[in-house]
Protein backbone atom coordinates (compact mmCIF):
# COMPACT_ATOMS: atom_id res chain seq x y z
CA UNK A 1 -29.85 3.66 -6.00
CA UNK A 2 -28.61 4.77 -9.41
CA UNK A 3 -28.85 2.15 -11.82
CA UNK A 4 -26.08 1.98 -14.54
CA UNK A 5 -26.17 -0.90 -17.21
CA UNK A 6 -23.53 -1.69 -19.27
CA UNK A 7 -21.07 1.28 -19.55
CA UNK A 8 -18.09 1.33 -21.94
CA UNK A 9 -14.76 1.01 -20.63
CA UNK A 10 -14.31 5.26 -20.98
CA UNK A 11 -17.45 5.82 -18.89
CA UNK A 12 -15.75 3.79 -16.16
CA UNK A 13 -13.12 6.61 -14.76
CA UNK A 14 -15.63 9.15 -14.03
CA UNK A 15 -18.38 6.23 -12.93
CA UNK A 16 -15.48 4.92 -10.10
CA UNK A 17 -14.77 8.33 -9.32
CA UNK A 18 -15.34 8.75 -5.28
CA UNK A 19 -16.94 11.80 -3.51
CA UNK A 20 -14.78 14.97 -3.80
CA UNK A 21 -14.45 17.75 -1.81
CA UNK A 22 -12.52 20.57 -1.64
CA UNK A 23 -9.85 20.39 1.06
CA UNK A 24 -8.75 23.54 0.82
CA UNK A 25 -10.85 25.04 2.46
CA UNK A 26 -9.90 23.12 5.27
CA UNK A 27 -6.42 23.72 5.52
CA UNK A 28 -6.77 27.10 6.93
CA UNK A 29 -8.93 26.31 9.98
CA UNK A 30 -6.78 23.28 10.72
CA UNK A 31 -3.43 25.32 10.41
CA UNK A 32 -4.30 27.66 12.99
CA UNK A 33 -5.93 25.06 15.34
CA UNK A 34 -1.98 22.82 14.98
CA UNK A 35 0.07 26.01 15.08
CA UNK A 36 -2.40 27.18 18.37
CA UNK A 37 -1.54 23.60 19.95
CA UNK A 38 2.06 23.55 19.53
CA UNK A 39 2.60 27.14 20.92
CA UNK A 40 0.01 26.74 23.83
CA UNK A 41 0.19 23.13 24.35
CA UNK A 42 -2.93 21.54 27.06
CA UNK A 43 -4.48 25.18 27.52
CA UNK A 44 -5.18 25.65 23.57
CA UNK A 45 -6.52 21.67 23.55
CA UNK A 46 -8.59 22.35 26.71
CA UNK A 47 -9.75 25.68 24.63
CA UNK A 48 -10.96 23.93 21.22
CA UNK A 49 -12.39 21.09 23.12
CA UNK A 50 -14.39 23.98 24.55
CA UNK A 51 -15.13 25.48 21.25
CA UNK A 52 -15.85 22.29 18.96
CA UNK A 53 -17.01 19.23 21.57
CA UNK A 54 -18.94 22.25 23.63
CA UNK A 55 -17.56 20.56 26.57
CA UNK A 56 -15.06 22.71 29.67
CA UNK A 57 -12.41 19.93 30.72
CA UNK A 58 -10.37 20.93 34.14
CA UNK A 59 -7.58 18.04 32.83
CA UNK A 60 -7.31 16.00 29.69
CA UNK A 61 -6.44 12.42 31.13
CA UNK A 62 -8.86 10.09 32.20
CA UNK A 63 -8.81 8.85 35.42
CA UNK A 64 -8.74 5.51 36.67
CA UNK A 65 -11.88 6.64 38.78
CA UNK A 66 -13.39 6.93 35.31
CA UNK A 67 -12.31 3.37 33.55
CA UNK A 68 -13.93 1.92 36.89
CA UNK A 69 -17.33 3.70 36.47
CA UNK A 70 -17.04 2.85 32.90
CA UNK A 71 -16.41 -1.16 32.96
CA UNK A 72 -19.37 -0.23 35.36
CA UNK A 73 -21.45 1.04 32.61
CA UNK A 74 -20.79 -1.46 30.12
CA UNK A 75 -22.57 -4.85 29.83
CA UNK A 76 -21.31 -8.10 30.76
CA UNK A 77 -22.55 -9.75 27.64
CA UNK A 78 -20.59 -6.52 25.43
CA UNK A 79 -17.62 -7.48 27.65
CA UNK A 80 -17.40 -10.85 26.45
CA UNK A 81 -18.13 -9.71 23.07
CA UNK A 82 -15.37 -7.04 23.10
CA UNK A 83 -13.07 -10.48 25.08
CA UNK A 84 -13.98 -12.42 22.06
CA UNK A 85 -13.26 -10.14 19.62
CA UNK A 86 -9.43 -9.20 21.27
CA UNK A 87 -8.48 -12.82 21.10
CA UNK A 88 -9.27 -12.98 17.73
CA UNK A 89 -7.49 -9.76 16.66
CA UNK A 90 -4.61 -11.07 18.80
CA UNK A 91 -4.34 -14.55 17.43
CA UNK A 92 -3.99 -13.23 13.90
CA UNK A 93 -1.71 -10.47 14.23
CA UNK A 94 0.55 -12.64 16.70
CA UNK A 95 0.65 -14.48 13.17
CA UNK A 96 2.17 -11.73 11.21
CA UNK A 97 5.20 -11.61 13.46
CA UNK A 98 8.11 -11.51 11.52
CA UNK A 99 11.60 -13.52 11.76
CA UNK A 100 14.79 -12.50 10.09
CA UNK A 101 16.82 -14.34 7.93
CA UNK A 102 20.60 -14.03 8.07
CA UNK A 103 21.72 -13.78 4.17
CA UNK A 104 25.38 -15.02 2.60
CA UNK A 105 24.95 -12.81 -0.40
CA UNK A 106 28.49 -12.85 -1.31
CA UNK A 107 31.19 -15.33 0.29
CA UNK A 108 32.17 -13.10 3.80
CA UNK A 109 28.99 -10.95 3.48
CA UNK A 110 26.48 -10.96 5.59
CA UNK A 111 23.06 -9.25 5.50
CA UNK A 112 19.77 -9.48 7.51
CA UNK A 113 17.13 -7.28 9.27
CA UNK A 114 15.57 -7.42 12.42
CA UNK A 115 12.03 -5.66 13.58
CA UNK A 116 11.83 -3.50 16.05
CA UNK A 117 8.93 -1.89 17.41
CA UNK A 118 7.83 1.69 17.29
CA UNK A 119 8.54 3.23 20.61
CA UNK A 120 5.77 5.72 21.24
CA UNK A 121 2.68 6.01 18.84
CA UNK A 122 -0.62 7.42 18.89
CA UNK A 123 -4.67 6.20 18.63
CA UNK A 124 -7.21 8.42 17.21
CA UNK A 125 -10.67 6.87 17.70
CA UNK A 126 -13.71 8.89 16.88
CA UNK A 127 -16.87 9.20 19.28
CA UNK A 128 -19.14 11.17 17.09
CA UNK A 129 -21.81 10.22 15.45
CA UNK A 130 -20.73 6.50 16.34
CA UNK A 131 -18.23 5.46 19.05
CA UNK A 132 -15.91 3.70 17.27
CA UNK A 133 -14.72 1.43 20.34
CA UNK A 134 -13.88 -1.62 17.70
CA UNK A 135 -11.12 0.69 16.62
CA UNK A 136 -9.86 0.66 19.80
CA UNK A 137 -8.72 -3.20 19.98
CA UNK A 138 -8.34 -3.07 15.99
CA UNK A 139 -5.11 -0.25 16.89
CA UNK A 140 -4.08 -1.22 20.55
CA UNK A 141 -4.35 -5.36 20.04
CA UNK A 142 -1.28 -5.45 17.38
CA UNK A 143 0.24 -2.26 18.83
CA UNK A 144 0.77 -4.41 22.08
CA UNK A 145 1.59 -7.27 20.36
CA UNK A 146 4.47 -5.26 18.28
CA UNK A 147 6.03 -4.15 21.98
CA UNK A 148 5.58 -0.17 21.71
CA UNK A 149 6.59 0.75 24.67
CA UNK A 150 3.89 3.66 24.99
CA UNK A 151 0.18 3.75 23.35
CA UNK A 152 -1.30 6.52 23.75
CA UNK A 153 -5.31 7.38 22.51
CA UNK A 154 -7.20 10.80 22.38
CA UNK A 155 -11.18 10.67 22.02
CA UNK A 156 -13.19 13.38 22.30
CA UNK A 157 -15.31 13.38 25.09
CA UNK A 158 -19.23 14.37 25.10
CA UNK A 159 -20.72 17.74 26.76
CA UNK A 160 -20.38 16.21 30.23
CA UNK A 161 -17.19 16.00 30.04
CA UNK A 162 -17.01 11.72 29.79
CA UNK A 163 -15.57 9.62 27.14
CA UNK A 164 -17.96 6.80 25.84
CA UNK A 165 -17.65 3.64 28.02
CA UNK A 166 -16.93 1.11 25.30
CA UNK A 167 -14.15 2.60 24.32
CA UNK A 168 -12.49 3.02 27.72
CA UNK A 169 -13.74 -0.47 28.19
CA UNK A 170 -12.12 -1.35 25.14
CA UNK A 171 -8.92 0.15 25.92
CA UNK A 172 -8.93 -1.68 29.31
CA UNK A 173 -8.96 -5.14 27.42
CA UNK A 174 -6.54 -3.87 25.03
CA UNK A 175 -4.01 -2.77 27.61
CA UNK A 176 -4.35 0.79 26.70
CA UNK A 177 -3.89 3.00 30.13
CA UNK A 178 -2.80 6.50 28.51
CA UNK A 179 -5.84 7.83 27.62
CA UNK A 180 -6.90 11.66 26.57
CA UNK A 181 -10.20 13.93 26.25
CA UNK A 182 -9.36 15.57 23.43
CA UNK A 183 -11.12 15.17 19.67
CA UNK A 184 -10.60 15.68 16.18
CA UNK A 185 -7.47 18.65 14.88
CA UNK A 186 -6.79 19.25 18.38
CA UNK A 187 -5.92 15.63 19.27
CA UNK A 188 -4.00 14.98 16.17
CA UNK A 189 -2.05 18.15 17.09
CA UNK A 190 -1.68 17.15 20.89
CA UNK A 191 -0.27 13.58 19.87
CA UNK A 192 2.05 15.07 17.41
CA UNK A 193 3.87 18.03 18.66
CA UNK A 194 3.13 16.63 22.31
CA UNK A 195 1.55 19.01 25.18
CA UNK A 196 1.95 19.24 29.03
CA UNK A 197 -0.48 16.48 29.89
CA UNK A 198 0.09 14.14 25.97
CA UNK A 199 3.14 12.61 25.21
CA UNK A 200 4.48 13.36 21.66
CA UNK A 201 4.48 9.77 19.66
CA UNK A 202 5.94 9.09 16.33
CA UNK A 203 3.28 7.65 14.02
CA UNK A 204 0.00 8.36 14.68
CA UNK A 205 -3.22 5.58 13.79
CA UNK A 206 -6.80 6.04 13.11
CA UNK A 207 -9.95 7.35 11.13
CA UNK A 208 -11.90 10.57 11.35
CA UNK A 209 -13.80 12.95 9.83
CA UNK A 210 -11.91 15.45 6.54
CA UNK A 211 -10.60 17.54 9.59
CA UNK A 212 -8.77 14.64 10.67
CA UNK A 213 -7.70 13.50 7.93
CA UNK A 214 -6.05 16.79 6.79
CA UNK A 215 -4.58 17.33 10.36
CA UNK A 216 -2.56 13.83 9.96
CA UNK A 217 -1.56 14.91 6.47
CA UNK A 218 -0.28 17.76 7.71
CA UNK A 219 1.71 16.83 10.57
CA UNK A 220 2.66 13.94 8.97
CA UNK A 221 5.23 16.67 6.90
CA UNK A 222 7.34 16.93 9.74
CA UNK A 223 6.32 15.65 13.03
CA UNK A 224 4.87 12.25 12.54
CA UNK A 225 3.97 9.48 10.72
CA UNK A 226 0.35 8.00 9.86
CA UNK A 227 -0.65 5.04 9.07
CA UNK A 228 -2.22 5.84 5.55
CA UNK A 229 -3.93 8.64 3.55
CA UNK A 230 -7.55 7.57 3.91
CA UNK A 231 -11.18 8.91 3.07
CA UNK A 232 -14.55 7.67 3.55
CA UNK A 233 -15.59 4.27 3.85
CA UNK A 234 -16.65 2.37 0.95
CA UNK A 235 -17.84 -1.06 -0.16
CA UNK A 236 -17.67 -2.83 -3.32
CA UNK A 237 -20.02 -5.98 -3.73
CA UNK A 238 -19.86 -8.60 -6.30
CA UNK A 239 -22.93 -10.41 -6.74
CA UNK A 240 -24.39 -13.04 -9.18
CA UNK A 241 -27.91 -14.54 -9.52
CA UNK A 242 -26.27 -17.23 -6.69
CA UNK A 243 -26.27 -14.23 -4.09
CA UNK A 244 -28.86 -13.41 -1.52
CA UNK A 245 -30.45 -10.04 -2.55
CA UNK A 246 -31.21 -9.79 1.42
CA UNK A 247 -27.86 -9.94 2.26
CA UNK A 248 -26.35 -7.77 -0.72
CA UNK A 249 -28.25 -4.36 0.35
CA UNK A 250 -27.79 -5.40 4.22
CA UNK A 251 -24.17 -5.11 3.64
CA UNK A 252 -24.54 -2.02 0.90
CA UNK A 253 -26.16 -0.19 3.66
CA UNK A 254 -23.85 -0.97 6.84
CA UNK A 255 -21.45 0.73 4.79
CA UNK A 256 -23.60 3.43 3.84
CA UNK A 257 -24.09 4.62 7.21
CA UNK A 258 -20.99 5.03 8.15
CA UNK A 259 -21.29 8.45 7.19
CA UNK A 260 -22.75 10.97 4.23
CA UNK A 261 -19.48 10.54 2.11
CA UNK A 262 -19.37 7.33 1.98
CA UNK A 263 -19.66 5.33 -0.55
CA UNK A 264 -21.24 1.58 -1.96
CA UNK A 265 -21.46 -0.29 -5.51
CA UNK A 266 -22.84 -3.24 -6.41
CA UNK A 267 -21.07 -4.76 -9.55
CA UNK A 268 -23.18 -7.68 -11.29
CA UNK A 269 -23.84 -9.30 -14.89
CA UNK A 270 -27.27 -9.91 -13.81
CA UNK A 271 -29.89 -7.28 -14.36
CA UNK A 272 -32.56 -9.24 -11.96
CA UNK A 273 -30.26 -9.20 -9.39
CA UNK A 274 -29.34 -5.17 -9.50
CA UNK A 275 -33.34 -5.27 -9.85
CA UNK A 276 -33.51 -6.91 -6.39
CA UNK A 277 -30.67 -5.35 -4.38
CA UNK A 278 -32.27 -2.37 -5.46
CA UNK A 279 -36.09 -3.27 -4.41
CA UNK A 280 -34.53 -4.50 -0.77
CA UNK A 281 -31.91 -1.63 -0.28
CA UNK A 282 -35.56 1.05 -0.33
CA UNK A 283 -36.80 -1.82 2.40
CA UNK A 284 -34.23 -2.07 4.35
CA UNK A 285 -33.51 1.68 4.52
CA UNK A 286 -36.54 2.64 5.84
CA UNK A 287 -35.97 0.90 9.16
CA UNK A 288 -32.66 1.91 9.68
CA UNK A 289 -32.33 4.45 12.69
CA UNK A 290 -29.41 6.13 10.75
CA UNK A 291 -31.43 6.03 7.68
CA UNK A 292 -31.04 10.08 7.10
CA UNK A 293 -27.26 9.58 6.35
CA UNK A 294 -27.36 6.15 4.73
CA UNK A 295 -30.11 7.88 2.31
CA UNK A 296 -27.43 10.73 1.36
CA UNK A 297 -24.73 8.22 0.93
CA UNK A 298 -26.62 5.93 -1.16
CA UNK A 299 -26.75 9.47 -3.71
CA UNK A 300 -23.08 8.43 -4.54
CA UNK A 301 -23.73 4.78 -5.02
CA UNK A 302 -24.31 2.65 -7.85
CA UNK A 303 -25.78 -0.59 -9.13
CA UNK A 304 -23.36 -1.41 -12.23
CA UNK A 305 -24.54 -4.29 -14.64
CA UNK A 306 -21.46 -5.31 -16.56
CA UNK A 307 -21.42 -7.82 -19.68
CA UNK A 308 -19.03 -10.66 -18.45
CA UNK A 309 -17.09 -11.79 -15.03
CA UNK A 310 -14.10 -10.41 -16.59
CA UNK A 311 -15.43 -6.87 -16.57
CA UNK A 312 -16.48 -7.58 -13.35
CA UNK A 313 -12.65 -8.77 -12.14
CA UNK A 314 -11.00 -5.29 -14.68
CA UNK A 315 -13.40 -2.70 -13.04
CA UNK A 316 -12.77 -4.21 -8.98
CA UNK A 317 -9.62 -3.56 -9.89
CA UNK A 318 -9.74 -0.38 -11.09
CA UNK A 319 -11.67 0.82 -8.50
CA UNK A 320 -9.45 -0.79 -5.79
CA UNK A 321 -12.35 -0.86 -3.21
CA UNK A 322 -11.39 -0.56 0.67
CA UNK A 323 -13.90 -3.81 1.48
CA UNK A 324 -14.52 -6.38 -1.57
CA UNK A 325 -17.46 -8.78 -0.97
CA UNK A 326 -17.61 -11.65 -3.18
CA UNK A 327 -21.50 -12.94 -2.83
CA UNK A 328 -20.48 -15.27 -6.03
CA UNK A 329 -20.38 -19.28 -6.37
CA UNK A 330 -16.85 -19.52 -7.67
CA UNK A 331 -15.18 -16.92 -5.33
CA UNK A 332 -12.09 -18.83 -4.92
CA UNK A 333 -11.29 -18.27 -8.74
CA UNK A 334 -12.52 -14.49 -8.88
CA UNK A 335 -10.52 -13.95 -5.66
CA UNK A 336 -7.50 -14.84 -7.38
CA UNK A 337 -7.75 -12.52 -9.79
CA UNK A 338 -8.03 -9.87 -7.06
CA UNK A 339 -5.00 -7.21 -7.10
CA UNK A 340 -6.42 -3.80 -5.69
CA UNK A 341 -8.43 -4.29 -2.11
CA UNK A 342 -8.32 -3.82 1.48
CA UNK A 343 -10.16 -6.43 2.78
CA UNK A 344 -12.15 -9.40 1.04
CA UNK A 345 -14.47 -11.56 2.27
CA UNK A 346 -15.43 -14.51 0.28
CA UNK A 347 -18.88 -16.00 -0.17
CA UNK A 348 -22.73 -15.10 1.42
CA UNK A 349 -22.03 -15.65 4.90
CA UNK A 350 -18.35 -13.55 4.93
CA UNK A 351 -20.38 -10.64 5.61
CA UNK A 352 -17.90 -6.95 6.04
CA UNK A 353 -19.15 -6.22 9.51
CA UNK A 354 -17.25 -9.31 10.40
CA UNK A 355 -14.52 -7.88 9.92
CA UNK A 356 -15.36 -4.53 11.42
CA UNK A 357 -15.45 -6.09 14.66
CA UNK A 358 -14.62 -9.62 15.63
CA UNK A 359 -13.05 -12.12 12.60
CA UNK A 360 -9.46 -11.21 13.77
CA UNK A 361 -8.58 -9.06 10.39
CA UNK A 362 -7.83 -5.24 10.94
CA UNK A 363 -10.67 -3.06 9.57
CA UNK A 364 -8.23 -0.12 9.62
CA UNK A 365 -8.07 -0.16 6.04
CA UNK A 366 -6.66 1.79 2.93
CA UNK A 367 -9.88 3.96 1.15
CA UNK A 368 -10.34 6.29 -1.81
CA UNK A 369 -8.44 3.85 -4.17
CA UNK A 370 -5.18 3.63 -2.19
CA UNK A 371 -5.44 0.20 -2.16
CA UNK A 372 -3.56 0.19 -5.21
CA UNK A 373 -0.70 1.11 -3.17
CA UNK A 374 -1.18 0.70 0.26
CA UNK A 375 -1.81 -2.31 2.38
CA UNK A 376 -4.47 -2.29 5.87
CA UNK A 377 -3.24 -1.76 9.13
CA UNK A 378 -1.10 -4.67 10.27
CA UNK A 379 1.67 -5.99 12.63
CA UNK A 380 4.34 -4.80 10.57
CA UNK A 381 2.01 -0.87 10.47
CA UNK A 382 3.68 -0.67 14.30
CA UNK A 383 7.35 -1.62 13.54
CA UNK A 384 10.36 -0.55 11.83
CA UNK A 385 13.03 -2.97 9.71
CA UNK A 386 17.05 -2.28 10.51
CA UNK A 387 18.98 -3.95 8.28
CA UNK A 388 22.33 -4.81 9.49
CA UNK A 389 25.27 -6.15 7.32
CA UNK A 390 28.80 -7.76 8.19
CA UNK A 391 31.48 -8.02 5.97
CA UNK A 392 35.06 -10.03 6.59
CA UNK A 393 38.18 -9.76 5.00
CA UNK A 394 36.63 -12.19 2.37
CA UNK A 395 33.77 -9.95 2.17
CA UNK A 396 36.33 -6.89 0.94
CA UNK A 397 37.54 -9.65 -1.54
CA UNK A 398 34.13 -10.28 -2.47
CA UNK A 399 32.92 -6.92 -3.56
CA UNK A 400 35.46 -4.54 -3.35
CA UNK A 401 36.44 -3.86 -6.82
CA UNK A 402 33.17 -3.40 -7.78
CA UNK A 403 32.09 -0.93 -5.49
CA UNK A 404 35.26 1.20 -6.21
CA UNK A 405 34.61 0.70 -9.84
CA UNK A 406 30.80 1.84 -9.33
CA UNK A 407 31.76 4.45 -6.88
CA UNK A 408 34.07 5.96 -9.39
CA UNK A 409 31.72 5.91 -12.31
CA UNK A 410 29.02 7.86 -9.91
CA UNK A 411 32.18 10.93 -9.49
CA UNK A 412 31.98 9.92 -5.84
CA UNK A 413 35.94 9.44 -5.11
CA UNK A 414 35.26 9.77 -0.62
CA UNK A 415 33.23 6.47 -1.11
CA UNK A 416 35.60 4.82 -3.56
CA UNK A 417 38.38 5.39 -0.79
CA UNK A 418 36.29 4.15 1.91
CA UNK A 419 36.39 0.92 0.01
CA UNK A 420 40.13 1.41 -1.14
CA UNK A 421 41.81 1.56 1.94
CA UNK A 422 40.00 -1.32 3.27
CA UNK A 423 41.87 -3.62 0.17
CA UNK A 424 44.86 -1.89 0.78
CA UNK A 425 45.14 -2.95 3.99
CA UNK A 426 44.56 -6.49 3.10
């Protein structure tokens, strides 16, 4: 890994900086594949499915001939695995439910908001180079829990035509019975403009690959909503001589194989330790099966010795990583001081993969320094607020005058007399 030691504070925007690549490119080829699926609907799906997954599909839904022969498929031990994990993402988003407050704000007016759910939305979940069945329960467990009344998920299928069995396994646990063969632009597309065979949602959820990204950017103009811009998944450790150099590059590198754009640092005041994460990141890499696209990834990543804890606390911040790990002694205090993150997990044994799969936080999480702005995937992701407001006679009293007068001052007489007639009548 690249070593960097001690950079001034103007070396640190281009040192954060994350992969880039140019998405223009991309726009054309995932234009044509959207505008193909809303003019042709299941029969342009079922023809870029051909073209891109190399796989002829007859009909896009599974069967339930097909969630049989998968629970089949998968082992009982995964099964409770995938059981434990599902109560855990269920207890704590059933935590994040939300209860409205009626407000007096003013004596005879009345203001409060209720939740609501989002009727119909839409599950991405990649099956490329990694079957992402986690995502499954991570998108379906609080979608449930929210009340949408329909849940629908696209996967791409592989060259026999059969989606991966964890993830229809997955979807089974999660409650999740609308599921569709289709992958990458041409689900996106399916899900947002709606086809013969996939209901048309209104936000759609999930990670993929720069295609997929671009695709929910796109339709997110018009058609639907997403959850969040995102990129490729990253990791930020914090580690002092307290930390276990063993379990710093084990969690460097199960981010870094996640995929050839992703990307891991390792931020430190101690020079022996970046000395030892880097020593036992080369060991551990050679016995990774993935190890061809953890080794490009780990081109992009750094080591960065800094002089103090409170460069350590300024540049986490600044780089607003999705995952923060805090292998530290006095992680309560740095954690704090913690503005810009997805996800943090706190001490040696909080390892990130924990919450990839089964501590009960969402790993559906904001990426490429959007964490700044944007919070993970939660309870609330799946619902809207409507606020509602009451106002009496008292209420007119109340406020009255000074939403003519402020009504007035904006040149906007209609909404002045809206107000006036209501005193008048009084």
């Amino acid at each position: 890994m690249n070593i960097i030691k001690y950079p001034s504070k103007q070396e640190w925007g281009k040192l954060l900086e994350r992969p880039h690549r140019d998405a223009s490119e991309l726009r054309e080829t995932v234009q044509t594949v959207l505008n193909q699926i809303r003019q042709e609907g299941d029969s342009a799906v079922k023809a870029f499915e051909e073209k891109f997954d190399k796989v002829k599909l007859d009909t896009l839904a599974v069967s339930e001939e097909e969630i049989a022969e998968a629970e089949a498929l998968v082992s009982d031990e995964l099964k409770e695995a995938l059981a434990l994990a599902h109560a855990n993402i269920e207890k704590f988003h059933a935590s994040q439910k939300f209860e409205g407050e009626k407000v007096e704000t003013a004596p005879g007016v009345v203001c409060w908001q209720k939740s609501v759910p989002i009727e119909k939305v839409g599950l991405y979940i990649p099956g490329g180079t990694a079957p992402l069945f986690s995502t499954v329960l991570m998108l379906a467990t609080p979608a449930k829990i929210a009340g949408c009344k329909e849940i629908v998920l696209c996967t791409p299928p592989n060259r026999e035509g059969k989606v991966h069995p964890a993830i229809l396994m997955a979807a089974k646990v999660a409650g999740v019975s609308k599921i569709f063969k289709a992958g990458g632009v041409q689900a996106i597309g399916a899900m947002a403009y709606g086809t013969e065979s996939v209901p048309k949602v209104s936000k759609i959820f999930g990670p993929g690959n720069q295609f997929v990204m671009a695709a929910k950017q796109q339709v997110s103009l018009y058609e639907a909503a997403i959850d969040m811009p995102a990129g490729p998944s990253e990791v930020a450790v914090v580690a002092d001589d307290t930390a276990n150099p063993v379990f710093v590059a084990a969690d460097l590198l199960s981010q870094a194989e996640h995929g050839v754009d992703s990307q891991v640092i390792l931020i430190t005041t101690s020079e022996a330790m970046a000395q030892k994460v880097d020593a036992e990141v080369a060991r551990q890499l050679a016995l990774l099966p993935r190890k061809d696209i953890a080794e490009k990834s780990l081109e992009y990543s750094k080591l960065i010795i800094v002089k103090d804890m409170d460069e350590v606390v300024e540049m986490t911040n600044e780089y607003a990583p999705e995952h923060l790990i805090l292998a530290i002694k006095d992680y309560h205090s740095f954690a704090e001081r913690v503005v810009n993150a997805g996800s943090v997990f706190l001490g040696n044994y909080s390892c990130e993969s924990a919450g990839d799969y089964a501590s009960g936080t969402n790993h559906t999480l904001p990426t490429s320094g959007y964490a700044k702005a944007y919070s993970g995937v939660n309870l609330d992701s799946f619902c809207r607020k409507i606020t509602f407001q009451e106002l009496s006679a008292e209420g007119i009293r109340s406020i009255g005058h000074a939403v003519e007068l402020m009504a007035e001052a904006e040149q906007l007489d209609a909404h002045k007399n809206a107000m006036t007639v209501r005193m008048q009548s009084l």
